[in-house]
Protein backbone atom coordinates (compact mmCIF):
# COMPACT_ATOMS: atom_id res chain seq x y z
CA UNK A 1 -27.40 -45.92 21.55
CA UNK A 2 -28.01 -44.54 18.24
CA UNK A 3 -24.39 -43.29 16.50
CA UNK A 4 -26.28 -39.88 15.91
CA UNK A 5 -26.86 -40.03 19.68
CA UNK A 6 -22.90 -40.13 19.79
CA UNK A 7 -22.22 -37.88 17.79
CA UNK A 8 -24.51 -34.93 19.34
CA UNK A 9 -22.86 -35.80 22.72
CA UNK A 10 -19.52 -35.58 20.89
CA UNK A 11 -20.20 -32.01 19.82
CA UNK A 12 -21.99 -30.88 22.94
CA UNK A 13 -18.44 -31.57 24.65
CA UNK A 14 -17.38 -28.25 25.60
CA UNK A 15 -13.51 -28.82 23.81
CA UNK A 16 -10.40 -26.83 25.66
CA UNK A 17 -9.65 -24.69 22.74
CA UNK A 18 -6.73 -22.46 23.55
CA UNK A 19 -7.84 -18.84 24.01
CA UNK A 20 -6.42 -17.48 20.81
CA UNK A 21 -8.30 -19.68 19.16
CA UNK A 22 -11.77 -18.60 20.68
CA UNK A 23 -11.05 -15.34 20.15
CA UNK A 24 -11.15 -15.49 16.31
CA UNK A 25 -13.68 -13.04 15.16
CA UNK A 26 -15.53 -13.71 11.58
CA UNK A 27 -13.83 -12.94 8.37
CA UNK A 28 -16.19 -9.99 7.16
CA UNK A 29 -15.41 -11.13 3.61
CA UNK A 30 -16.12 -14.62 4.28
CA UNK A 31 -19.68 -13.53 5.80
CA UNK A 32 -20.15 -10.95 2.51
CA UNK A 33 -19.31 -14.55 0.03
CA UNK A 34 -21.88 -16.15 1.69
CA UNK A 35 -24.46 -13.20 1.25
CA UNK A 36 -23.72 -13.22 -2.30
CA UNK A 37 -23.94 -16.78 -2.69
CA UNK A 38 -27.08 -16.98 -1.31
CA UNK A 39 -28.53 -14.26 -3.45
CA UNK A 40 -26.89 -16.22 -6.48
CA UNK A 41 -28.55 -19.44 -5.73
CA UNK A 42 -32.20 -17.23 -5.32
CA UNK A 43 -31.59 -16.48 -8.94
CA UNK A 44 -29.90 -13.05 -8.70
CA UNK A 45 -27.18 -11.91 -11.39
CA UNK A 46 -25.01 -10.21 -8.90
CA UNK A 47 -22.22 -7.96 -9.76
CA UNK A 48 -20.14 -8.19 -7.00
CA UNK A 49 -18.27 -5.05 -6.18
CA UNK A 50 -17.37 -6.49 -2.30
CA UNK A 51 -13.84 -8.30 -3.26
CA UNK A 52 -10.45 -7.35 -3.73
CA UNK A 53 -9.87 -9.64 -6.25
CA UNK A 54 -7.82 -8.56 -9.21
CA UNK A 55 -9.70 -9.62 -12.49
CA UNK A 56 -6.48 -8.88 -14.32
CA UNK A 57 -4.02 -12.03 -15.16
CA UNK A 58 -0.15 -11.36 -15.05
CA UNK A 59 1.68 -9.56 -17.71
CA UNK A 60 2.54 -12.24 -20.68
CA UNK A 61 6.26 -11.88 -19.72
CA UNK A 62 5.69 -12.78 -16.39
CA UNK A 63 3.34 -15.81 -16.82
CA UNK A 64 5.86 -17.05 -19.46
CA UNK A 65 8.80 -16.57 -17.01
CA UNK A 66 6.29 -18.76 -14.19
CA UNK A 67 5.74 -21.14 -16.85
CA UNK A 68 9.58 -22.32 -17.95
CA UNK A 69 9.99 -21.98 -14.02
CA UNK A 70 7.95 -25.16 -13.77
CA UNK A 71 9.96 -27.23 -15.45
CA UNK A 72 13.15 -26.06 -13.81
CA UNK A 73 13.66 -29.59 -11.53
CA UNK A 74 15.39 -27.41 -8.71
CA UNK A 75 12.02 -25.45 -8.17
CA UNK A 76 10.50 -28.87 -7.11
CA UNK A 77 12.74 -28.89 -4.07
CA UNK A 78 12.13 -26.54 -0.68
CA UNK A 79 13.43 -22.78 -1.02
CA UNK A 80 15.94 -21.33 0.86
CA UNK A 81 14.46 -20.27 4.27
CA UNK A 82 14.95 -16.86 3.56
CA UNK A 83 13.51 -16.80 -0.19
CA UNK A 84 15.50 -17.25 -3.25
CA UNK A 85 18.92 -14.87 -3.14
CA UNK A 86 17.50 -13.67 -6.87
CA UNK A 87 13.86 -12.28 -5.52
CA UNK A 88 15.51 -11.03 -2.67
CA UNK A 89 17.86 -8.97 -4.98
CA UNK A 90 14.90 -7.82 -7.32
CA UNK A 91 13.34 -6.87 -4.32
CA UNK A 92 16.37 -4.70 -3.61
CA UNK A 93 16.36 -3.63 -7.16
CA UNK A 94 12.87 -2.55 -6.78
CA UNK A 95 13.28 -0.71 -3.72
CA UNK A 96 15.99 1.41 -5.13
CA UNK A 97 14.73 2.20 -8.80
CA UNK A 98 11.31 2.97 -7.80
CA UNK A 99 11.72 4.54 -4.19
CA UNK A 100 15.71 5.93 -3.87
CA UNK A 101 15.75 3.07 -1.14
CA UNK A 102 19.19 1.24 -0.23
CA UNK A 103 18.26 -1.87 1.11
CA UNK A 104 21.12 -5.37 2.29
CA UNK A 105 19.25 -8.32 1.06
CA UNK A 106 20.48 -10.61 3.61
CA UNK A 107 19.65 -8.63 6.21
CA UNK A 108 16.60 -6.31 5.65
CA UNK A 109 14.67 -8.09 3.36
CA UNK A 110 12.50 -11.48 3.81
CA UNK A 111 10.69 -13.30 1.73
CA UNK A 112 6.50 -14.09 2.87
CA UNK A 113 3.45 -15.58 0.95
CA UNK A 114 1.67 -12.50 0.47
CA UNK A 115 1.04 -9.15 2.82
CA UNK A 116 -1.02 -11.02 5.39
CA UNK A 117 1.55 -14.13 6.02
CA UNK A 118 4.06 -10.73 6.72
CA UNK A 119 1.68 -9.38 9.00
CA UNK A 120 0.45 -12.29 10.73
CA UNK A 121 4.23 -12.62 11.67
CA UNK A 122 5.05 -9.68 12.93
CA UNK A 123 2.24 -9.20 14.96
CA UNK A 124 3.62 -12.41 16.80
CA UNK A 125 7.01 -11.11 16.70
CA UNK A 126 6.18 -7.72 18.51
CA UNK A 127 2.90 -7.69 20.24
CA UNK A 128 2.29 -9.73 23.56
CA UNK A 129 -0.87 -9.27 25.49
CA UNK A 130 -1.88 -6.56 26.98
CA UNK A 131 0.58 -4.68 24.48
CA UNK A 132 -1.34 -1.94 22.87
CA UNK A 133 -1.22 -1.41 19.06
CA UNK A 134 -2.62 1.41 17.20
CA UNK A 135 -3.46 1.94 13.56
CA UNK A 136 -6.25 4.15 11.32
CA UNK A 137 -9.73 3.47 11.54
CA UNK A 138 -10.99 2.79 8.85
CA UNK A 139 -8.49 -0.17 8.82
CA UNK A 140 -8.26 -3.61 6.92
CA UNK A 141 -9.97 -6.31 8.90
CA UNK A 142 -7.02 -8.19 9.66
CA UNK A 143 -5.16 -5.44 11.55
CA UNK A 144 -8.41 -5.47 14.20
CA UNK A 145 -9.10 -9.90 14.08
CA UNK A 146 -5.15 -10.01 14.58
CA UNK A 147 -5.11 -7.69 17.46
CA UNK A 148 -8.31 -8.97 19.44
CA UNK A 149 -6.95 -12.93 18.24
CA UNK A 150 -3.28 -11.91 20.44
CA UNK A 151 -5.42 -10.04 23.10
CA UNK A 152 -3.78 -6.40 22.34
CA UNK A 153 -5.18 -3.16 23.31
CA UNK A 154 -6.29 -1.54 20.51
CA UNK A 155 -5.92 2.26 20.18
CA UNK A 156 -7.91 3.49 16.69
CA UNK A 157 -6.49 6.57 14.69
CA UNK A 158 -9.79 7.92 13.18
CA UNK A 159 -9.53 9.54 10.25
CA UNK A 160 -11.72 10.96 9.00
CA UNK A 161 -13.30 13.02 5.63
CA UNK A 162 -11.94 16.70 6.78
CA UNK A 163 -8.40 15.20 6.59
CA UNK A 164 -9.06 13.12 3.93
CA UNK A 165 -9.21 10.33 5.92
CA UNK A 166 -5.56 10.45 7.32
CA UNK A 167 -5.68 10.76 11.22
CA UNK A 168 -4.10 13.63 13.09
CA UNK A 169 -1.10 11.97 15.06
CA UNK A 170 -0.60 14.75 16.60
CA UNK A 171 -3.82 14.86 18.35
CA UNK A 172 -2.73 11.77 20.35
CA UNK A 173 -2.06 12.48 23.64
CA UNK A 174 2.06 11.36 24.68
CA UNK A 175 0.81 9.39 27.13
CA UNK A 176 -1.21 7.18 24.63
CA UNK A 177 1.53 7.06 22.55
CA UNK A 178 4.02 5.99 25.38
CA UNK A 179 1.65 2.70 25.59
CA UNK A 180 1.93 2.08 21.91
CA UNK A 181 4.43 -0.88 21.20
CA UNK A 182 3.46 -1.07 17.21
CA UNK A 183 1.56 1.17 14.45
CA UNK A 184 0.13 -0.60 11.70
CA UNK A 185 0.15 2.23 8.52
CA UNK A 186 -1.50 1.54 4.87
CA UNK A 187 -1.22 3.84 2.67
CA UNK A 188 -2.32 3.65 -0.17
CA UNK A 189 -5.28 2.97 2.30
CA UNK A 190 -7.47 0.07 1.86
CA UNK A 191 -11.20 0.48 2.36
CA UNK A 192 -10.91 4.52 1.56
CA UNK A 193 -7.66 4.99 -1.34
CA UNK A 194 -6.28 8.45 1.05
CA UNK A 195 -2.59 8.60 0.02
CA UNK A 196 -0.37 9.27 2.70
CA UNK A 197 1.94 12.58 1.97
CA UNK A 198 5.62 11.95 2.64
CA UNK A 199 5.31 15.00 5.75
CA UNK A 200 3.12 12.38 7.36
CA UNK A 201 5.24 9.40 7.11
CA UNK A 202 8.03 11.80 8.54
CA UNK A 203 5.86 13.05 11.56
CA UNK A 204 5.32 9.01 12.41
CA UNK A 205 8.88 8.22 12.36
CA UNK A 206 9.69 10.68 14.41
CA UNK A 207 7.04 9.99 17.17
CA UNK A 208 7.86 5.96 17.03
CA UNK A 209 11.78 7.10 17.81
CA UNK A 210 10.57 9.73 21.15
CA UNK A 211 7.76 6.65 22.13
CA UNK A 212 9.87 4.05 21.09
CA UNK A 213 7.63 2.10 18.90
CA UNK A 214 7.77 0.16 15.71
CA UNK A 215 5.60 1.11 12.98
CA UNK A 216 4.60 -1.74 10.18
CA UNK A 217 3.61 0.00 6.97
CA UNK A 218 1.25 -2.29 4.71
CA UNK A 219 2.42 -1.52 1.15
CA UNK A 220 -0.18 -3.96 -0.92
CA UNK A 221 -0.95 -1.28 -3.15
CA UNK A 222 2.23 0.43 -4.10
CA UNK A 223 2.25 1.64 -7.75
CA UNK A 224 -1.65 1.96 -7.92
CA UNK A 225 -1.94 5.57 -7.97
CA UNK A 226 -3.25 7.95 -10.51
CA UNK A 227 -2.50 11.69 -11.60
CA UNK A 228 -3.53 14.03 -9.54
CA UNK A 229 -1.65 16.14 -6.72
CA UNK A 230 -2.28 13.20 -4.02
CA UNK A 231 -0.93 10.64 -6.52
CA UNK A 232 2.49 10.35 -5.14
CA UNK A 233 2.95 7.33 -3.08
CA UNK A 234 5.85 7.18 -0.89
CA UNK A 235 7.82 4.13 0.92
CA UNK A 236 8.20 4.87 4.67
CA UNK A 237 11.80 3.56 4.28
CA UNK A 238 12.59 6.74 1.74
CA UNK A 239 12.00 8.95 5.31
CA UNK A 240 15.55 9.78 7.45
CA UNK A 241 15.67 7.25 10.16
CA UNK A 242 12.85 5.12 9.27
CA UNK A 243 15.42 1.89 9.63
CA UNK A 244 15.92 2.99 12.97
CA UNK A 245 12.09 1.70 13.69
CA UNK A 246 10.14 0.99 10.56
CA UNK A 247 9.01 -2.43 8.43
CA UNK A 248 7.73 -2.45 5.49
CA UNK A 249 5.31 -4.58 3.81
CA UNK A 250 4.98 -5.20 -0.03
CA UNK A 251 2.48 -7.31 -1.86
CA UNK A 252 3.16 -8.95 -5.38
CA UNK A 253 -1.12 -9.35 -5.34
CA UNK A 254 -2.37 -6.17 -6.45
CA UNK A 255 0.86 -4.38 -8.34
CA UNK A 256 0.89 -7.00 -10.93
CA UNK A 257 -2.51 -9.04 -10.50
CA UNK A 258 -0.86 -11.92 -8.62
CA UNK A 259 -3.17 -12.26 -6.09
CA UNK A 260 -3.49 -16.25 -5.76
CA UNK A 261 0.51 -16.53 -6.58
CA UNK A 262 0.89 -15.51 -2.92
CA UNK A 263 4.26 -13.63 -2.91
CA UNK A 264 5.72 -10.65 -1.17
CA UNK A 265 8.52 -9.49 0.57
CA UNK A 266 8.98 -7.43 4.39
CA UNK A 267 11.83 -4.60 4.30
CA UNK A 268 13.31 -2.57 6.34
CA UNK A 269 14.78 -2.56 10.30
CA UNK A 270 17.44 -5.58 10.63
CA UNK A 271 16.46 -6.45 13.83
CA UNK A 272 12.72 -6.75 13.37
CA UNK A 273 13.59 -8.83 10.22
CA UNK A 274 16.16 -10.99 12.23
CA UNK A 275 13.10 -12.34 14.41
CA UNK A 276 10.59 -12.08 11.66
CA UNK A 277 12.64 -14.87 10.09
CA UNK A 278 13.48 -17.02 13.03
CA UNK A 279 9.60 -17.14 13.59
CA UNK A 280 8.92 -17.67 9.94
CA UNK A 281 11.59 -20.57 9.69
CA UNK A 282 9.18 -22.51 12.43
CA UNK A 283 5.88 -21.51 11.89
CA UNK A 284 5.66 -20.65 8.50
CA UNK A 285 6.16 -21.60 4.67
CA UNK A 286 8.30 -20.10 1.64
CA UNK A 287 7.12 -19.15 -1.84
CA UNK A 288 6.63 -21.57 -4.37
CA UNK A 289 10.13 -21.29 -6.04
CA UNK A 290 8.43 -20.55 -9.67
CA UNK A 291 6.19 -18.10 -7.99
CA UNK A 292 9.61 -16.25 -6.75
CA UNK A 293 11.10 -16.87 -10.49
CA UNK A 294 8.39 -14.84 -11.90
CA UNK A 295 8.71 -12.39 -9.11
CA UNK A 296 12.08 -11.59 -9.90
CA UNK A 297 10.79 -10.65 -13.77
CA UNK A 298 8.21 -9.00 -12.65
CA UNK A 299 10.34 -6.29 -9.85
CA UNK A 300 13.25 -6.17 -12.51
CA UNK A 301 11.06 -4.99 -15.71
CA UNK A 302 10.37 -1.33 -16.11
CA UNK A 303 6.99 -1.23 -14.28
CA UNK A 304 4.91 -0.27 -17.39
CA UNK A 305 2.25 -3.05 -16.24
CA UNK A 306 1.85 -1.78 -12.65
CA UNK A 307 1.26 1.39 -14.12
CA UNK A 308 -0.86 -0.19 -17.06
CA UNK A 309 -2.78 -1.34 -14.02
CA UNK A 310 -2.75 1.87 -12.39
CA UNK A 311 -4.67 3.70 -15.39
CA UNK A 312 -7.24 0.77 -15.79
CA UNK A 313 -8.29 1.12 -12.54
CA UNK A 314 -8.30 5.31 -12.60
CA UNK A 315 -11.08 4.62 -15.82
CA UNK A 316 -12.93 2.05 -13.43
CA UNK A 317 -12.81 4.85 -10.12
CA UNK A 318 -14.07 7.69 -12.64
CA UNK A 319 -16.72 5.15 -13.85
CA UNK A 320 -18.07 4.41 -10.54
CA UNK A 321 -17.18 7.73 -8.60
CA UNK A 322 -19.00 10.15 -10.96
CA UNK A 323 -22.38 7.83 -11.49
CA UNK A 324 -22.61 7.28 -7.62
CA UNK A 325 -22.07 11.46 -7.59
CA UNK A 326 -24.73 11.76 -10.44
CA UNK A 327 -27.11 9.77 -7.52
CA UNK A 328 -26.06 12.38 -4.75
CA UNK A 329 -23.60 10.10 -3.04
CA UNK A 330 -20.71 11.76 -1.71
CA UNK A 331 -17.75 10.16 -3.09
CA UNK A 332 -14.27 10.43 -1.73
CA UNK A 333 -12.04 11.54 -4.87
CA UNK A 334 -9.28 8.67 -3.98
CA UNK A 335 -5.60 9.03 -5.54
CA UNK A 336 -4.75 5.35 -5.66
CA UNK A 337 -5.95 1.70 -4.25
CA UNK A 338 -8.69 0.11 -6.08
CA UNK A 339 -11.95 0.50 -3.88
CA UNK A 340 -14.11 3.82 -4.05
CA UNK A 341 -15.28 4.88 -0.53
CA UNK A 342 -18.75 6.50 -0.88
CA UNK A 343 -21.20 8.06 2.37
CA UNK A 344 -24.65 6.50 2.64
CA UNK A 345 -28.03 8.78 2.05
CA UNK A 346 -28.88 10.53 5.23
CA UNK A 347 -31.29 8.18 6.79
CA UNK A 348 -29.44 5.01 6.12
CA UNK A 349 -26.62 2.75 7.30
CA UNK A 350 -23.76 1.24 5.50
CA UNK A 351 -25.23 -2.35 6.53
CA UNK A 352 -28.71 -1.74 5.41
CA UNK A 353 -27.70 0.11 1.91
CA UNK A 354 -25.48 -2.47 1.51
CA UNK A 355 -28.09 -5.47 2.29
CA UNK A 356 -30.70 -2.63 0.03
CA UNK A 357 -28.43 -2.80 -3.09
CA UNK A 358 -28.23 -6.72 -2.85
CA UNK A 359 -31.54 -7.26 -2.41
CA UNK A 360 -33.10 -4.45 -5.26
CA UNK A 361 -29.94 -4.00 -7.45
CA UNK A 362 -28.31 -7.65 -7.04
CA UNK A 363 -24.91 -5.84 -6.47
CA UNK A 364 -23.00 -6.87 -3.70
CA UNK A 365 -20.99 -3.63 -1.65
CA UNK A 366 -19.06 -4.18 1.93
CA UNK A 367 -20.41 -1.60 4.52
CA UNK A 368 -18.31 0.50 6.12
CA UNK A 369 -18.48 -0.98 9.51
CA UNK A 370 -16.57 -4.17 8.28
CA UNK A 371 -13.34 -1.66 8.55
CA UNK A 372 -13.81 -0.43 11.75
CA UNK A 373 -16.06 2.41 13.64
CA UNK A 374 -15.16 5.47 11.27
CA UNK A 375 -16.60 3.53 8.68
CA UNK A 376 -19.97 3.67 9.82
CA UNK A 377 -21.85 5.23 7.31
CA UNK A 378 -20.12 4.16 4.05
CA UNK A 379 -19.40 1.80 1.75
CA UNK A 380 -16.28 0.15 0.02
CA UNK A 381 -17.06 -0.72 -3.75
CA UNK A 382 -13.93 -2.39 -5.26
CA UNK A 383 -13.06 -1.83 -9.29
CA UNK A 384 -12.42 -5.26 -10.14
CA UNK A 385 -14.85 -5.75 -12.44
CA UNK A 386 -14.78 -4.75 -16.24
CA UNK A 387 -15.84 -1.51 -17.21
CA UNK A 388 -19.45 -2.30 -18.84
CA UNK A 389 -19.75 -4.40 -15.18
CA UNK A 390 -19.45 -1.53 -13.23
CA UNK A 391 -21.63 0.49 -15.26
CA UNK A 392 -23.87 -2.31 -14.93
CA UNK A 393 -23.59 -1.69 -11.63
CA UNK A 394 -24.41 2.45 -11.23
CA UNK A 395 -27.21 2.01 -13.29
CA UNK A 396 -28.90 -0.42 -10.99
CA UNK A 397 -27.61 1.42 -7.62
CA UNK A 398 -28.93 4.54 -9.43
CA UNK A 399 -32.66 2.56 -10.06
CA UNK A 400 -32.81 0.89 -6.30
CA UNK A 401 -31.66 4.68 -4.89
CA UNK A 402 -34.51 6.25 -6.55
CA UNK A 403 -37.15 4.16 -5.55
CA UNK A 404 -35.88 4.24 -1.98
């Protein structure tokens, strides 16, 4: 027998894969790299506006602080389980210069590699099968994959344009909400930039203490707002008894373009915390202890680079928002995030515009249906790319519109 013979047998094997694991849907941006990669090695220049990857590097003072961190012998030894009692406190410090927040670093705050490694574990510290957990739609991938991967119900919030894309919780029946057991918020929203006003934090709190719920607020892109009436952003902790049934979780990745640094911290109610961090301590990993180092620099300074960041992405949004308008796109007019959320010609899908534009413009978008069912439709364009890039960018959607 042939050892190619063995090996097709080998693979034609059904294996016993454990449920969760065959229940892993595709990573939408995954699938979108390896359009774009395909169209690169065809020969296209493509400007690719489908990532959330910051194209900003650290503030000096915080790469110098990660540097001399290095060197520090005791950062080449494991971190305490919890994260290092100095980010934890600049975490704290955070909290209450930026939001009013009190928060007990020992036992409200944790340490996690980035939003996602937060998520990831409390979605396997509060959601069993058959539980039912609701959030927006649109909704970042993970909330759905990480739902379907620990076989939850899934109730969608839509939201939609009228509201500016912030559901009506109020137009869930109490029943539905009796079923709920967590609701996943993020706001500033990732694919669309709505803003959530503090009145609709409030109205969630108070529906998650008469259901009995807990609601996990994704923070990943606190401090990334811009002028405007919707600009204020708001931590669900500043909201009267939000401790009582709220977590909250904050991202190092986009506030200060430390994306592949992998740091972040979950705040908020003690208990969910306590169990967050006995599941962490056995399933999971802390942050690099020079990663944490610069953290603490970074929380502690006076913010001027997350709002540095805040007004280089407001020139980007105007950049891309008013040439897609000049096309007749209808643009949502966003307050904060770093993605501009735009409806497709009449006529079209978001998958085929979005397969249109790479193929006639060589600029890669995400369609609207990689966030969910509400998103059919649009399309998510993402501002990490240097201004003459993304007017690079209009011009050719602007060309491949017209000759559609």
């Amino acid at each position: 027998m042939l050892a190619t013979d063995s090996v097709i047998r080998h693979h034609a094997s059904p294996v016993p894969f454990a449920p969760i694991a065959q229940a892993i849907p595709p990573n939408v941006f995954a699938v979108m790299d390896g359009k774009v990669a395909q169209a690169v090695a065809a020969g296209a220049d493509v400007i690719d506006l489908a990532k959330g990857n910051p194209d900003a590097y650290p503030a000096a003072f915080i790469r110098d602080v990660a540097k001399q961190a290095v060197d520090d012998p005791a950062n080449a030894r494991y971190t305490p389980f919890d994260g290092k009692p100095t980010f934890l406190d600049a975490a704290a410090d955070w909290y209450r210069s930026v939001h009013g927040v009190v928060l007990d670093r020992r036992t409200q705050l944790f340490a996690v590699e980035g939003a996602v490694d937060g998520l990831a574990g409390l979605y396997a510290v509060l959601i069993d099968r058959g539980d039912a957990v609701a959030f927006v739609d649109p909704y970042y991938p993970s909330y759905h994959c990480m739902a379907v991967m620990h076989g939850a119900d899934e109730i969608l919030l839509p939201a939609l344009a009228d509201r500016r894309f912030l559901p009506d919780l109020d137009a869930v029946p109490a029943e539905t909400w009796d079923r709920v057991k967590m609701l996943v918020l993020n706001y500033p929203n990732n694919p669309t930039g709505a803003q959530a006003p503090s009145t609709f934090l409030r109205r969630a709190v108070e529906l998650a203490h008469e259901h009995r719920f807990a609601i996990v607020h994704d923070y990943a892109y606190a401090g990334l707002g811009v002028d405007g009436p919707d600009a204020q952003q708001h931590s669900i902790l500043e909201v009267p008894g939000a401790f009582d049934v709220a977590v909250e979780v904050c991202s190092l990745s986009k506030m200060y373009a430390m994306a592949g640094w992998r740091a972040g911290f979950v705040a908020g109610n003690e208990a969910i915390i306590q169990r967050l961090k006995l599941y962490h301590y056995q399933m999971g990993s802390m942050i690099t202890g020079s990663i944490q180092d610069a953290g603490v620099a970074a929380l502690r300074s006076d913010q001027s680079c997350v709002a540095e960041l805040a007004r280089r992405y407001a020139t980007r949004r105007r950049i891309v928002a008013e040439g897609l308008r000049q096309t007749g796109l209808d643009v949502f007019d966003s307050a904060g995030g770093i993605y501009v959320w735009a409806r497709v010609p009449d006529g079209w899908t978001g998958e085929g515009l979005a397969d249109h534009l790479l193929d006639h413009a060589a600029v890669a978008v995400l369609p609207g249906t990689c966030f969910g069912h509400v998103g059919g439709g649009h399309v998510r364009l993402s501002l990490l790319k240097s201004e003459p890039e993304l007017a690079e960018a209009v011009r050719r959607i602007r060309n491949a519109l017209r000759k559609m």
